[in-house]
N, C-alpha and C. Protein backbone atom coordinates (compact mmCIF):
# COMPACT_ATOMS: atom_id res chain seq x y z
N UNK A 1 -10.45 22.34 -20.46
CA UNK A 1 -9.18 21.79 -19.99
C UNK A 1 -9.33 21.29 -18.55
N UNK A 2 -8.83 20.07 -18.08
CA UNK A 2 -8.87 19.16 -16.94
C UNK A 2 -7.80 20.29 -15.80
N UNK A 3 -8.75 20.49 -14.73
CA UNK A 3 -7.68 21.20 -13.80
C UNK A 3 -7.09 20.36 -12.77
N UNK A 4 -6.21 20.64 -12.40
CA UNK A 4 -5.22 20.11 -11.30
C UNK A 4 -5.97 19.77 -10.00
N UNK A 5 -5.49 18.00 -10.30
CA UNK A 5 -6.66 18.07 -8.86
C UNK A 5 -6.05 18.93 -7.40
N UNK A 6 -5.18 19.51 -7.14
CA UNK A 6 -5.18 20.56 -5.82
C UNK A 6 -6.29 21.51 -6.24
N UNK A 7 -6.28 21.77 -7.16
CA UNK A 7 -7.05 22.86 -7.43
C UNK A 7 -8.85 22.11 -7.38
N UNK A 8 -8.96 21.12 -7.83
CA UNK A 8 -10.32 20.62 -7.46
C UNK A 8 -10.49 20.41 -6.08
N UNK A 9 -9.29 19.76 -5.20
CA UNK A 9 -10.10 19.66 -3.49
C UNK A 9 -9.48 21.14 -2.75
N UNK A 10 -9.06 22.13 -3.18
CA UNK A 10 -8.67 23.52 -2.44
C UNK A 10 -9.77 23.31 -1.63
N UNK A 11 -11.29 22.99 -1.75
CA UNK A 11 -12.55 23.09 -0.63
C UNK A 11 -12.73 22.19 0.29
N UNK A 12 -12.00 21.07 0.14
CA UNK A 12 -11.49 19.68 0.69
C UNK A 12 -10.93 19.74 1.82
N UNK A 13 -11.01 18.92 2.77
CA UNK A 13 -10.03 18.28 3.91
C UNK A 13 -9.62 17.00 3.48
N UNK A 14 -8.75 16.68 3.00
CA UNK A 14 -8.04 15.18 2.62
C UNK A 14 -7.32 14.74 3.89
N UNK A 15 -7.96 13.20 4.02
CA UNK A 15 -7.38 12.93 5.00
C UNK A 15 -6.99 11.46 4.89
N UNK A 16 -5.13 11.23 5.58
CA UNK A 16 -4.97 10.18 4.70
C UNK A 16 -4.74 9.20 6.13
N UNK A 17 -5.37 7.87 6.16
CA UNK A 17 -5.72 6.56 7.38
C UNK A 17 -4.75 6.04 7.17
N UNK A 18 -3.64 6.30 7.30
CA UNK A 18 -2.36 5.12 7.54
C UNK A 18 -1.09 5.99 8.20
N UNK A 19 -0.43 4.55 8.72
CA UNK A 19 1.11 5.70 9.53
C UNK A 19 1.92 5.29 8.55
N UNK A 20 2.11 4.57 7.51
CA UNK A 20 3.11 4.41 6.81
C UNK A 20 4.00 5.54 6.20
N UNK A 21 4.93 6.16 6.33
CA UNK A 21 6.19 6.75 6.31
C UNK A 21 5.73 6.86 4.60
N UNK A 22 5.64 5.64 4.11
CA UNK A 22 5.95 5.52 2.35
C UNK A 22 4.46 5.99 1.52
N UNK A 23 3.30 5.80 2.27
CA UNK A 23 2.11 6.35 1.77
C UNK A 23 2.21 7.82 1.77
N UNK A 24 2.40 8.43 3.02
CA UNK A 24 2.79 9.80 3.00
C UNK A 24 3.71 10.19 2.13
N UNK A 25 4.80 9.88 1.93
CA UNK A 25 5.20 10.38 1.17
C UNK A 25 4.76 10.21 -0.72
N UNK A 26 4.27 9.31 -0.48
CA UNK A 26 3.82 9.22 -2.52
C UNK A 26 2.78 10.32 -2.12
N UNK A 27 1.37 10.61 -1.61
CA UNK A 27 1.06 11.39 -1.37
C UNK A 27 1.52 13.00 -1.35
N UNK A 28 2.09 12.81 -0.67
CA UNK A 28 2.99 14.25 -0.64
C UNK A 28 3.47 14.70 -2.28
N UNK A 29 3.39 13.63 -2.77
CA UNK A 29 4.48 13.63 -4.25
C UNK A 29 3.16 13.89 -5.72
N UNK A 30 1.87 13.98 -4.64
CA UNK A 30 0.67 13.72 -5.74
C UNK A 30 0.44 15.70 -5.88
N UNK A 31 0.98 16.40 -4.59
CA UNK A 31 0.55 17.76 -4.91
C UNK A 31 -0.47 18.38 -3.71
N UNK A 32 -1.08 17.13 -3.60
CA UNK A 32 -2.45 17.76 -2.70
C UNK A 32 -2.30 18.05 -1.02
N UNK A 33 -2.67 19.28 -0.09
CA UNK A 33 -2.73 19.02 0.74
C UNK A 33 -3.55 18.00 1.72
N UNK A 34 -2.98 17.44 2.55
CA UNK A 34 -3.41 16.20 3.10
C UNK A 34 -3.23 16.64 4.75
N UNK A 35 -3.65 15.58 6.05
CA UNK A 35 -3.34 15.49 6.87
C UNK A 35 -2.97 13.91 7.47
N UNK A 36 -2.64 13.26 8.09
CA UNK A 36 -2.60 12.02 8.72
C UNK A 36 -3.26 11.48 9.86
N UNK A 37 -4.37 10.48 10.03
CA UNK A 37 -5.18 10.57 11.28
C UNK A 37 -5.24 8.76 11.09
N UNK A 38 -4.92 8.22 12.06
CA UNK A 38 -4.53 6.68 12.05
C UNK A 38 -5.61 6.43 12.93
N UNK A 39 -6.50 7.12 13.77
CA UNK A 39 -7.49 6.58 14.79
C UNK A 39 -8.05 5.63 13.96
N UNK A 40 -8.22 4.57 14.56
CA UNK A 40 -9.02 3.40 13.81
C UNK A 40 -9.64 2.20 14.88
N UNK A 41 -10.86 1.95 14.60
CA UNK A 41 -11.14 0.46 15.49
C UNK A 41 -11.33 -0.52 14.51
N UNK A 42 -11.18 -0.69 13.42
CA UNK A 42 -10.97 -1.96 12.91
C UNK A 42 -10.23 -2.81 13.45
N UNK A 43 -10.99 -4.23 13.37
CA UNK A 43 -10.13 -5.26 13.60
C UNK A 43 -10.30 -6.16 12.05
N UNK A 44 -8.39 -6.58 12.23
CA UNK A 44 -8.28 -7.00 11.12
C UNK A 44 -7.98 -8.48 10.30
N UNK A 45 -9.16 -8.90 10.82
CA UNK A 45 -9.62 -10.14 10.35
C UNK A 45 -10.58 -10.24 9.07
N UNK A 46 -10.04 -11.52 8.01
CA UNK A 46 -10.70 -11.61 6.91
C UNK A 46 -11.53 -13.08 6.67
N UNK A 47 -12.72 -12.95 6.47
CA UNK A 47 -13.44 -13.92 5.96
C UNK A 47 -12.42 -15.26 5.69
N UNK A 48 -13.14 -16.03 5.91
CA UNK A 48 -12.20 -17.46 5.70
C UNK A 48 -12.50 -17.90 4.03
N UNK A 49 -13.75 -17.69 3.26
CA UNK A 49 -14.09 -18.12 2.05
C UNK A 49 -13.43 -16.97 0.87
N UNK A 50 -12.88 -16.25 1.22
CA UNK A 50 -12.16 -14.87 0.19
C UNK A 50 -11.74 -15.18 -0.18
N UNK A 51 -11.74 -14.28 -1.75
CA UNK A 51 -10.74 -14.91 -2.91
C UNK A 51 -9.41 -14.00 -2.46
N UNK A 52 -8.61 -14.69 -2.38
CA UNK A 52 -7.40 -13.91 -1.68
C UNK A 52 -7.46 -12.63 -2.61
N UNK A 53 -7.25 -12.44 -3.91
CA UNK A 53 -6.43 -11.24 -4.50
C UNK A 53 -8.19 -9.85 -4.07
N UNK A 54 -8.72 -10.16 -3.17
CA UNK A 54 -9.63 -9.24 -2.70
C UNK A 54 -9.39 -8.98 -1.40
N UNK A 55 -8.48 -8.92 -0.83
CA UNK A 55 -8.10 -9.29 0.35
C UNK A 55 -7.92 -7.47 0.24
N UNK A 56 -6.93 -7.45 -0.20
CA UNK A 56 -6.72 -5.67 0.50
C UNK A 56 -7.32 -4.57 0.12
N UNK A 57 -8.62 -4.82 -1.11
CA UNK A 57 -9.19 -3.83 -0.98
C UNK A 57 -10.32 -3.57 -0.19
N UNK A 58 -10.87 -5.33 0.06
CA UNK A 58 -11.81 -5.20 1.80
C UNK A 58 -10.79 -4.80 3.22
N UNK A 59 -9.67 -4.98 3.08
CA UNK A 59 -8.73 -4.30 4.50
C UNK A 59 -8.83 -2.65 4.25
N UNK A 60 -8.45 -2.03 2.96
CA UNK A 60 -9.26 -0.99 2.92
C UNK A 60 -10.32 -0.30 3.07
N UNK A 61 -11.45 -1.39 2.71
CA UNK A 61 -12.78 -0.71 2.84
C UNK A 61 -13.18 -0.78 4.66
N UNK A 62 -12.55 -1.83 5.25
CA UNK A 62 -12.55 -2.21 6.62
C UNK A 62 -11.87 -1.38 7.41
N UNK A 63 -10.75 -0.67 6.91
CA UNK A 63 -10.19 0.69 7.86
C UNK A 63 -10.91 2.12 7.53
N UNK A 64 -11.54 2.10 6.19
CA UNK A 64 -12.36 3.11 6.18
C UNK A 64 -13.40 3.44 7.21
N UNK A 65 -14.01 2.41 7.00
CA UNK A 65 -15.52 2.15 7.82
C UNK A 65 -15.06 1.90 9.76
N UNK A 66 -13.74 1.67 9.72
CA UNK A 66 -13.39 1.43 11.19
C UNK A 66 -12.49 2.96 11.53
N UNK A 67 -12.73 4.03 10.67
CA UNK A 67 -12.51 5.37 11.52
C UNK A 67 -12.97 5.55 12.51
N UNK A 68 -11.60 6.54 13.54
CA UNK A 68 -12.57 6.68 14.86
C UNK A 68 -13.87 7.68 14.93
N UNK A 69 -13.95 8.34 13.49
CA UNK A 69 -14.73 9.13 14.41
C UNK A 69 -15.48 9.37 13.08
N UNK A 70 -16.86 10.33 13.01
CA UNK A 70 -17.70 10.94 11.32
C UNK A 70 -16.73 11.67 10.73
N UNK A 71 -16.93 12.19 9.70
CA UNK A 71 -16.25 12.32 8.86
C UNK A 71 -17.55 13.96 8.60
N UNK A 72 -16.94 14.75 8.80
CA UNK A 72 -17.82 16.34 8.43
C UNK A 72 -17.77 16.64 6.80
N UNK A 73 -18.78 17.42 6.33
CA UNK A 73 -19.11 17.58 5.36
C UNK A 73 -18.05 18.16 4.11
N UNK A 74 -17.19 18.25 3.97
CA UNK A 74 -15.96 18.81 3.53
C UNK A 74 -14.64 17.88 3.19
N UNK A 75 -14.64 16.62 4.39
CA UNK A 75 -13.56 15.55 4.50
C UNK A 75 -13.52 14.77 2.95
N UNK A 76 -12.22 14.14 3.13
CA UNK A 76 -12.34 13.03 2.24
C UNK A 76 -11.32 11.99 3.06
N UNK A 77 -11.90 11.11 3.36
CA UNK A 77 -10.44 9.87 3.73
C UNK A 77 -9.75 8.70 2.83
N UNK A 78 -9.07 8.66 3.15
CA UNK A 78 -8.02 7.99 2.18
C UNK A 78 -7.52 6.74 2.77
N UNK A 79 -7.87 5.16 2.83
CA UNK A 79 -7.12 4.30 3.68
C UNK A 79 -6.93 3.05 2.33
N UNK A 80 -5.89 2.70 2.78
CA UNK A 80 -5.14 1.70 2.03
C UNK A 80 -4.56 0.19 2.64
N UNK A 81 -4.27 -0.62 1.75
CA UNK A 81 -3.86 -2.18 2.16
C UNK A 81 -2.96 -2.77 1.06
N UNK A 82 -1.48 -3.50 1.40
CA UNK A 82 -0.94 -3.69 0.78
C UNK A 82 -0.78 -5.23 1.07
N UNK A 83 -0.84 -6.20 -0.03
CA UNK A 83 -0.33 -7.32 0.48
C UNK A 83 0.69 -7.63 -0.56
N UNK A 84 1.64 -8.93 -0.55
CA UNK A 84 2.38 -9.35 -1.08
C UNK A 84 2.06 -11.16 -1.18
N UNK A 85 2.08 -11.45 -2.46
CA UNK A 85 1.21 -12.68 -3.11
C UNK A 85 2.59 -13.53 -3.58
N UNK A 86 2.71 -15.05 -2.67
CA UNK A 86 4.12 -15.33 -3.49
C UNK A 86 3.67 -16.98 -3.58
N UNK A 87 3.51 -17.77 -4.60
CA UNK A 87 3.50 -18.86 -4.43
C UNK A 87 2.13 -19.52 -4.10
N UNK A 88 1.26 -18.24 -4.44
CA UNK A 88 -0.03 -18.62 -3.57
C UNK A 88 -0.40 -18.47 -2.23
N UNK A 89 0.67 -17.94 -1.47
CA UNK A 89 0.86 -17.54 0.18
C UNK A 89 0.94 -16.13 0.31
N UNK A 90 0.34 -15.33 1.20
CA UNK A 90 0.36 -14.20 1.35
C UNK A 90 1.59 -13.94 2.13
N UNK A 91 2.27 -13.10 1.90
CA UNK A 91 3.70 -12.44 2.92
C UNK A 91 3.05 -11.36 3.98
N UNK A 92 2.88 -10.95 5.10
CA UNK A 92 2.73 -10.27 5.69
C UNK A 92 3.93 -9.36 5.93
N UNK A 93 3.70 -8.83 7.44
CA UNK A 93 5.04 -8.18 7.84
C UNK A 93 5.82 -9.17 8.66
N UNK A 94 7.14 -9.61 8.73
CA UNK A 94 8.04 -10.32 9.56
C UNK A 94 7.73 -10.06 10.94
N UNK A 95 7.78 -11.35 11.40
CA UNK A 95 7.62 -11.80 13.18
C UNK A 95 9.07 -11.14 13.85
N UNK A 96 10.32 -11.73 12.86
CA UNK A 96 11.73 -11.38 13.40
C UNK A 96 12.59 -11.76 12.13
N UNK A 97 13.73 -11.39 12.54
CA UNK A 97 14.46 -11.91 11.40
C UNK A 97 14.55 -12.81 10.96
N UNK A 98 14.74 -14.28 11.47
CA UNK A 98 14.33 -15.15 10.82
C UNK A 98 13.23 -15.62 9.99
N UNK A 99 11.84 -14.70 10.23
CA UNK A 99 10.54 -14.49 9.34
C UNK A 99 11.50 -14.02 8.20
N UNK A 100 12.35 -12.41 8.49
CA UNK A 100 12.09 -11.64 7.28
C UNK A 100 12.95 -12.82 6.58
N UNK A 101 14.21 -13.45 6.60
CA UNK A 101 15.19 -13.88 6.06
C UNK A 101 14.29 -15.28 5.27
N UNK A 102 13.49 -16.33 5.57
CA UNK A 102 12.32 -17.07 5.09
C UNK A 102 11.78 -16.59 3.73
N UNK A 103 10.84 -15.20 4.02
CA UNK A 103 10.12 -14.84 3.40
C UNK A 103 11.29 -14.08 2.00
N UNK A 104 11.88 -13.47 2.46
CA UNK A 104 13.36 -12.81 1.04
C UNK A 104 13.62 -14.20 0.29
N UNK A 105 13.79 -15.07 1.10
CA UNK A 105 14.41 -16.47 0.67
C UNK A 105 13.04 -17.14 -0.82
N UNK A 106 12.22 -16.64 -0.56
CA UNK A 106 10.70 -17.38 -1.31
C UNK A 106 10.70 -16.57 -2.70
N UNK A 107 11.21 -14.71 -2.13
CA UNK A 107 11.24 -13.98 -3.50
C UNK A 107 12.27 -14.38 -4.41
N UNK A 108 13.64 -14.96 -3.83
CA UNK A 108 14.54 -15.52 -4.38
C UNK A 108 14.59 -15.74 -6.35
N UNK A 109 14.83 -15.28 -6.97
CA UNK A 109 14.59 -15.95 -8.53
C UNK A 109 13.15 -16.37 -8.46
N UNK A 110 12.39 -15.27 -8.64
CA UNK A 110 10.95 -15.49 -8.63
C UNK A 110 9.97 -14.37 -8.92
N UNK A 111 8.74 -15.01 -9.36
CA UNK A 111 8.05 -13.46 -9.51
C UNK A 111 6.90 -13.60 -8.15
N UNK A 112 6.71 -12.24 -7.58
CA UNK A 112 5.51 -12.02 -6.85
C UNK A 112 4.55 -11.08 -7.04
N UNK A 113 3.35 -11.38 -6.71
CA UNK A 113 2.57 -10.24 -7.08
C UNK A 113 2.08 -9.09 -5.62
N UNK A 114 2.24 -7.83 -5.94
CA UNK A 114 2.00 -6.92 -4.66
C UNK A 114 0.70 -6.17 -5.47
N UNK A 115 -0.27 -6.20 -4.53
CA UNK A 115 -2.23 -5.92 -4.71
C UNK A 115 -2.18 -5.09 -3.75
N UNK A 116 -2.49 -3.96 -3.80
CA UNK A 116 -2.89 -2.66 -3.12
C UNK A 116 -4.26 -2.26 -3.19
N UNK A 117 -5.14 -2.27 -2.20
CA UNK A 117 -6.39 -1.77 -2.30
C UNK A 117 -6.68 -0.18 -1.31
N UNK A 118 -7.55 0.25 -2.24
CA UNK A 118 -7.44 1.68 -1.76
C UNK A 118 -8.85 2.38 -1.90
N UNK A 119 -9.33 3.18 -0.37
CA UNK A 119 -11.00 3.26 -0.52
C UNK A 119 -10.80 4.74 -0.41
N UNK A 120 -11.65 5.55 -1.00
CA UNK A 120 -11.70 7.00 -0.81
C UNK A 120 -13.11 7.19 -0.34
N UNK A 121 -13.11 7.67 0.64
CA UNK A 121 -14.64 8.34 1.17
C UNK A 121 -14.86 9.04 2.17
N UNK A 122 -16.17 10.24 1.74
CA UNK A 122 -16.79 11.23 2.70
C UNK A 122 -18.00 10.77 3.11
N UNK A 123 -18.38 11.72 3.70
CA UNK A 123 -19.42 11.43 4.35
C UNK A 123 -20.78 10.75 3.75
N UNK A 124 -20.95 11.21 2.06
CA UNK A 124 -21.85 10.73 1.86
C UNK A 124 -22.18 9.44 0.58
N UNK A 125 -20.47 9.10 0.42
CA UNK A 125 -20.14 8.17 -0.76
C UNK A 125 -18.70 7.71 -0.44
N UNK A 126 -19.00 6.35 -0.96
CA UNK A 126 -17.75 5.44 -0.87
C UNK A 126 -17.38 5.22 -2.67
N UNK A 127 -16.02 4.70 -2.65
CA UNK A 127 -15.59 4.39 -3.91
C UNK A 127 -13.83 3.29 -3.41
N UNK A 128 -14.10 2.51 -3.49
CA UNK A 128 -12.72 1.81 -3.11
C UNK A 128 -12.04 0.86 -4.68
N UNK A 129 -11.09 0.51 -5.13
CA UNK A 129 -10.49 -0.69 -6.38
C UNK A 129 -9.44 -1.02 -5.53
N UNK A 130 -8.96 -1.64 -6.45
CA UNK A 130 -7.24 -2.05 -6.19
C UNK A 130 -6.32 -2.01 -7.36
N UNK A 131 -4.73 -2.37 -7.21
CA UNK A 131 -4.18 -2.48 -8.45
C UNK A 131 -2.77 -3.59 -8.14
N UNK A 132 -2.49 -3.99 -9.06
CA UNK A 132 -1.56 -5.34 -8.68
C UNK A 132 -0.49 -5.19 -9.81
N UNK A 133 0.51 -5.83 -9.21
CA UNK A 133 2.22 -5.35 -9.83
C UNK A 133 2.59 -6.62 -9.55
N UNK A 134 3.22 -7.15 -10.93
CA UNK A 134 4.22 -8.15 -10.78
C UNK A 134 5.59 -7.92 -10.68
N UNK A 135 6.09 -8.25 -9.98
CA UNK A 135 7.56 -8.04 -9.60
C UNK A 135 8.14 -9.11 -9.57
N UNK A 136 9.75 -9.13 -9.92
CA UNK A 136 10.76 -10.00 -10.32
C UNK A 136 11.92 -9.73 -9.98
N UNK A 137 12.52 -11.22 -8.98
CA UNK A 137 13.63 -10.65 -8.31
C UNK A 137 14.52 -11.59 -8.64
N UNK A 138 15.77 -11.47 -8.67
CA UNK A 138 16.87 -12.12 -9.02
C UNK A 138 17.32 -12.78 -7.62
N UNK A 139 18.59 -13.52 -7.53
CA UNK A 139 18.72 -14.23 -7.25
C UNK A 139 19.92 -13.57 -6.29
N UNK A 140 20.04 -13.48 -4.78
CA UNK A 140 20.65 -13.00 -3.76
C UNK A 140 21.77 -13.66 -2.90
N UNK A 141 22.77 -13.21 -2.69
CA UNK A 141 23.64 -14.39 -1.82
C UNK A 141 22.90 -14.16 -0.21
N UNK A 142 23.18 -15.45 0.48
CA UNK A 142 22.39 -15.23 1.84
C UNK A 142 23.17 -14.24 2.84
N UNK A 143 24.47 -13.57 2.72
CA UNK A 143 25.20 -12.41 2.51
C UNK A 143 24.75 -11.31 2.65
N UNK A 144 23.98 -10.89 0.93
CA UNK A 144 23.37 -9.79 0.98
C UNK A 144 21.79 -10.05 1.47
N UNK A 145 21.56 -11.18 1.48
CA UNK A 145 19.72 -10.80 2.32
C UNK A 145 20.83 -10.83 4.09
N UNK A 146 21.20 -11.12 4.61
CA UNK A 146 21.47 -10.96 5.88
C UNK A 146 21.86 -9.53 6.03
N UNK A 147 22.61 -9.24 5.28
CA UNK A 147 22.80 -7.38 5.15
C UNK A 147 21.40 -6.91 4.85
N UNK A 148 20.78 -6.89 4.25
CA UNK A 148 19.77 -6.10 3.73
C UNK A 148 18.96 -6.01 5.18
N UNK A 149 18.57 -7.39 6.15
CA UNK A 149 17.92 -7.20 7.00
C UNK A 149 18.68 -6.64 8.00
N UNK A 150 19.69 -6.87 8.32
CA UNK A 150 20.68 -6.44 9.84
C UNK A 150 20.36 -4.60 9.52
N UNK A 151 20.95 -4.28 8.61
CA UNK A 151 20.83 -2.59 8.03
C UNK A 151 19.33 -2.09 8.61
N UNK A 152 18.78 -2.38 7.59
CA UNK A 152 17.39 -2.05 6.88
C UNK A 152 16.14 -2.28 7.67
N UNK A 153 16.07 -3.52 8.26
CA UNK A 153 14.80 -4.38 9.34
C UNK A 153 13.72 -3.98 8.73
N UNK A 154 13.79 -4.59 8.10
CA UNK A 154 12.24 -4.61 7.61
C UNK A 154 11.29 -5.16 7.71
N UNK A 155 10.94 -4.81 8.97
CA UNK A 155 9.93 -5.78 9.70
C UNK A 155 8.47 -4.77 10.01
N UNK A 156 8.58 -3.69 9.17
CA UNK A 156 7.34 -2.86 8.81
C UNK A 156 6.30 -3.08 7.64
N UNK A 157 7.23 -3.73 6.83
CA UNK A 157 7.09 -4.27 5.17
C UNK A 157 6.41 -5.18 4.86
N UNK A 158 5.08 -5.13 4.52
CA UNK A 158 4.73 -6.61 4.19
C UNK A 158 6.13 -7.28 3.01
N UNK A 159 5.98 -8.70 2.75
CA UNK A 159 7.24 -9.22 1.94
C UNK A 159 8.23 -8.95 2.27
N UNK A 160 8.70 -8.35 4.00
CA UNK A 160 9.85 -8.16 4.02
C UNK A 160 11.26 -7.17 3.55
N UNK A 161 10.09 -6.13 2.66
CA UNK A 161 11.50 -5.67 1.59
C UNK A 161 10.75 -4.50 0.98
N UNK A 162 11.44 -3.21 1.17
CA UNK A 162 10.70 -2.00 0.04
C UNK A 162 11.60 -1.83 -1.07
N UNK A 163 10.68 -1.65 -2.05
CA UNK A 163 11.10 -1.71 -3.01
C UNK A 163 12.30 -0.45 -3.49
N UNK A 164 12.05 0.82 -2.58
CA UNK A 164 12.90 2.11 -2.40
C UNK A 164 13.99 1.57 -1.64
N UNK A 165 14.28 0.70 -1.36
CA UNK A 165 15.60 0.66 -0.52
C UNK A 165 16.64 -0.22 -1.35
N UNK A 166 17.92 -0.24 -0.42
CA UNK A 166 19.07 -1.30 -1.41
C UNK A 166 18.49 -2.40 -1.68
N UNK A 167 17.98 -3.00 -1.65
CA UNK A 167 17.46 -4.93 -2.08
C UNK A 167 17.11 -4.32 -3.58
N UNK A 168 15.63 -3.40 -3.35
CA UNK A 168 15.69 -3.09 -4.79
C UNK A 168 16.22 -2.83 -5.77
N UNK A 169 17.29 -1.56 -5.62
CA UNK A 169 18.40 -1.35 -6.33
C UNK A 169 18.98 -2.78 -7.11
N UNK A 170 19.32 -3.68 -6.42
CA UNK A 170 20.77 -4.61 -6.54
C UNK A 170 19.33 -5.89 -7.12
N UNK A 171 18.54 -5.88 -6.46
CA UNK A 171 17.74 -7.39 -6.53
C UNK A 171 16.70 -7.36 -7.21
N UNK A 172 15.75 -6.00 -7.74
CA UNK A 172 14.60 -6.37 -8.35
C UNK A 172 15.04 -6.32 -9.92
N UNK A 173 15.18 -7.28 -11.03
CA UNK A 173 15.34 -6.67 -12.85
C UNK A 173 14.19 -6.40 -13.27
N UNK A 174 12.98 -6.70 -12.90
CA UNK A 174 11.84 -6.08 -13.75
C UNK A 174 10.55 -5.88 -12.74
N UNK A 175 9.69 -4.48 -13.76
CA UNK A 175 8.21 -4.75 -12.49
C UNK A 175 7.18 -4.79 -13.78
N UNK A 176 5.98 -4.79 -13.65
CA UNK A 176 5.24 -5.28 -14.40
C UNK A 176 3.97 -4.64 -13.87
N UNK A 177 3.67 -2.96 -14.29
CA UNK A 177 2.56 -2.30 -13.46
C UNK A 177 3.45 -0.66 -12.66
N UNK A 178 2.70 -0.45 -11.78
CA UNK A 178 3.13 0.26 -10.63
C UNK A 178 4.01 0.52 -9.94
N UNK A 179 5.54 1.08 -10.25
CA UNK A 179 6.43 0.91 -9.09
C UNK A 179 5.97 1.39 -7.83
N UNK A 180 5.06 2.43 -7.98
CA UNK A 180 4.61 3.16 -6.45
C UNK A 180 3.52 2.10 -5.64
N UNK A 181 2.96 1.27 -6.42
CA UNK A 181 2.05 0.03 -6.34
C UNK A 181 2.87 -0.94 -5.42
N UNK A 182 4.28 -0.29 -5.38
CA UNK A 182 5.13 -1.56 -4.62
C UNK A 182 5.26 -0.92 -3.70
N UNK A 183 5.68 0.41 -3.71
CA UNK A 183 5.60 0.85 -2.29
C UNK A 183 4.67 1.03 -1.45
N UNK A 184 3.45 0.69 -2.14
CA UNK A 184 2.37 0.93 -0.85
C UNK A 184 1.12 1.79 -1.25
N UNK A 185 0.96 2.37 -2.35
CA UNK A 185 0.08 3.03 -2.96
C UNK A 185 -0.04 3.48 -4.15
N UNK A 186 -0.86 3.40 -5.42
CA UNK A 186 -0.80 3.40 -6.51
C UNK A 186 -1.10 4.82 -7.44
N UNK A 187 -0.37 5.68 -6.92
CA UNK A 187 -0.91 7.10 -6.88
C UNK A 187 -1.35 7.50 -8.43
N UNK A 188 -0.83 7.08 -9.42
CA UNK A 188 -1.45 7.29 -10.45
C UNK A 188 -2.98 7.22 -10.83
N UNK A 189 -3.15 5.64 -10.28
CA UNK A 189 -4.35 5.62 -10.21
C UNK A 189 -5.28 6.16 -9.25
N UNK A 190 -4.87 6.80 -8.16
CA UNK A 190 -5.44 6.97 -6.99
C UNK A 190 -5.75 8.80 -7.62
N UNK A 191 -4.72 9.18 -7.82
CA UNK A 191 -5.01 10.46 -8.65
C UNK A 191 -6.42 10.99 -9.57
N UNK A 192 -6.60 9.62 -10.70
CA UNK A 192 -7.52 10.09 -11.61
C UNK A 192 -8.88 9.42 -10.64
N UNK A 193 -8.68 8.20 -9.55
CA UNK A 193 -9.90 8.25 -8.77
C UNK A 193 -10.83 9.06 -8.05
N UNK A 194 -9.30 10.12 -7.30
CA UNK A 194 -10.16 11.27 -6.76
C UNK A 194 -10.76 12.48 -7.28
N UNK A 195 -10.26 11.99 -8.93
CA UNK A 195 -10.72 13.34 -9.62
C UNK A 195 -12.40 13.08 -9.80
N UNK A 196 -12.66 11.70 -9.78
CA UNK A 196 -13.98 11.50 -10.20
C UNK A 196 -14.50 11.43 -9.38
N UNK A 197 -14.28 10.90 -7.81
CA UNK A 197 -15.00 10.76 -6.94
C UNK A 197 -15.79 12.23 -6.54
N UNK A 198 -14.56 13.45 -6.90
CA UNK A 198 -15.20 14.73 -6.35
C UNK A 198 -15.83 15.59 -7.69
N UNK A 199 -16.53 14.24 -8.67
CA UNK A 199 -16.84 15.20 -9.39
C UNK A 199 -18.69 15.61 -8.72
């Protein structure tokens, strides 16, 4: 019988490379003890010839490898990359409101795709994938996207918009994959990854 992965890293230091509020918490929601350590010197620039939908699992493998510091015999780190794919244009995070209000305006009656890449590694092995969610949003009065941003500011968000907050509620009718894939990390899959990585 398959045991619980807490119970496989109890010998573990898990350690998770991002400040995101929403990674921590899916994390938190997987069982395992973890800690949070954002030291990083990556810089985050990407090849000009990339096939875009590889984009965030090299920003992953690129904050892995840009920890500040080794990684001791026991660790495991955990760093992640979320982008948002609309039209063929990548959404980042909003400049200001008028970014975020643009970019809401593009999801408008439309589908986008959100690609999460995610690297797990110790000291003496790497293992990074990704996973991608189509999402579908209905159609907003400029009303409620001006509310959604004045409230909400979501100017942490790549695309402008989490999927846990009111926009979602009222604006997304279908996803296609991962809802946690929208928030920022794909814990299902990230789950049965670390079961193998520590086999």
């Amino acid at each position: 019988m398959a045991e619980v992965l807490s119970q496989l890293l109890k010998d573990k230091k898990v350690i998770l490379g991002s400040a995101s509020p929403r990674r921590k918490e899916l994390m938190q929601g997987l069982g395992i003890e973890f800690t949070v350590d954002t030291g990083n010197n990556f810089e985050e620039t990407v090849p000009a010839n990339m096939e875009i939908t590889l984009v965030p699992e090299y920003m992953a493998k690129g904050k892995s490898d840009g920890f500040h510091r080794e990684l001791s015999e026991n660790e495991i780190l955990i760093t992640a990359d979320t982008m948002v794919l609309c039209n063929g244009a990548i959404l980042g995070k909003p400049k200001d409101k008028e970014d975020a209000l643009r970019m809401l305006g593009m999801l408008q009656n439309n589908k986008h795709t959100v690609i999460t890449g995610v690297c797990i590694r110790s000291n003496h092995k790497k293992r990074s994938f990704s996973a991608s969610t189509e999402v579908f949003f209905d159609t907003l009065s400029e009303e409620e996207l001006e509310h959604y941003v004045e409230i909400y500011k979501p100017y942490d968000k790549a695309g402008a918009y989490g999927v846990q907050e009111w926009i979602g509620y009222i604006g997304i009718n279908r996803i296609e994959g991962s809802y946690f894939n929208v928030m920022g990390l794909p814990v299902q899959r990230l789950y049965n990854e670390l079961r193998e990585f520590i086999r």
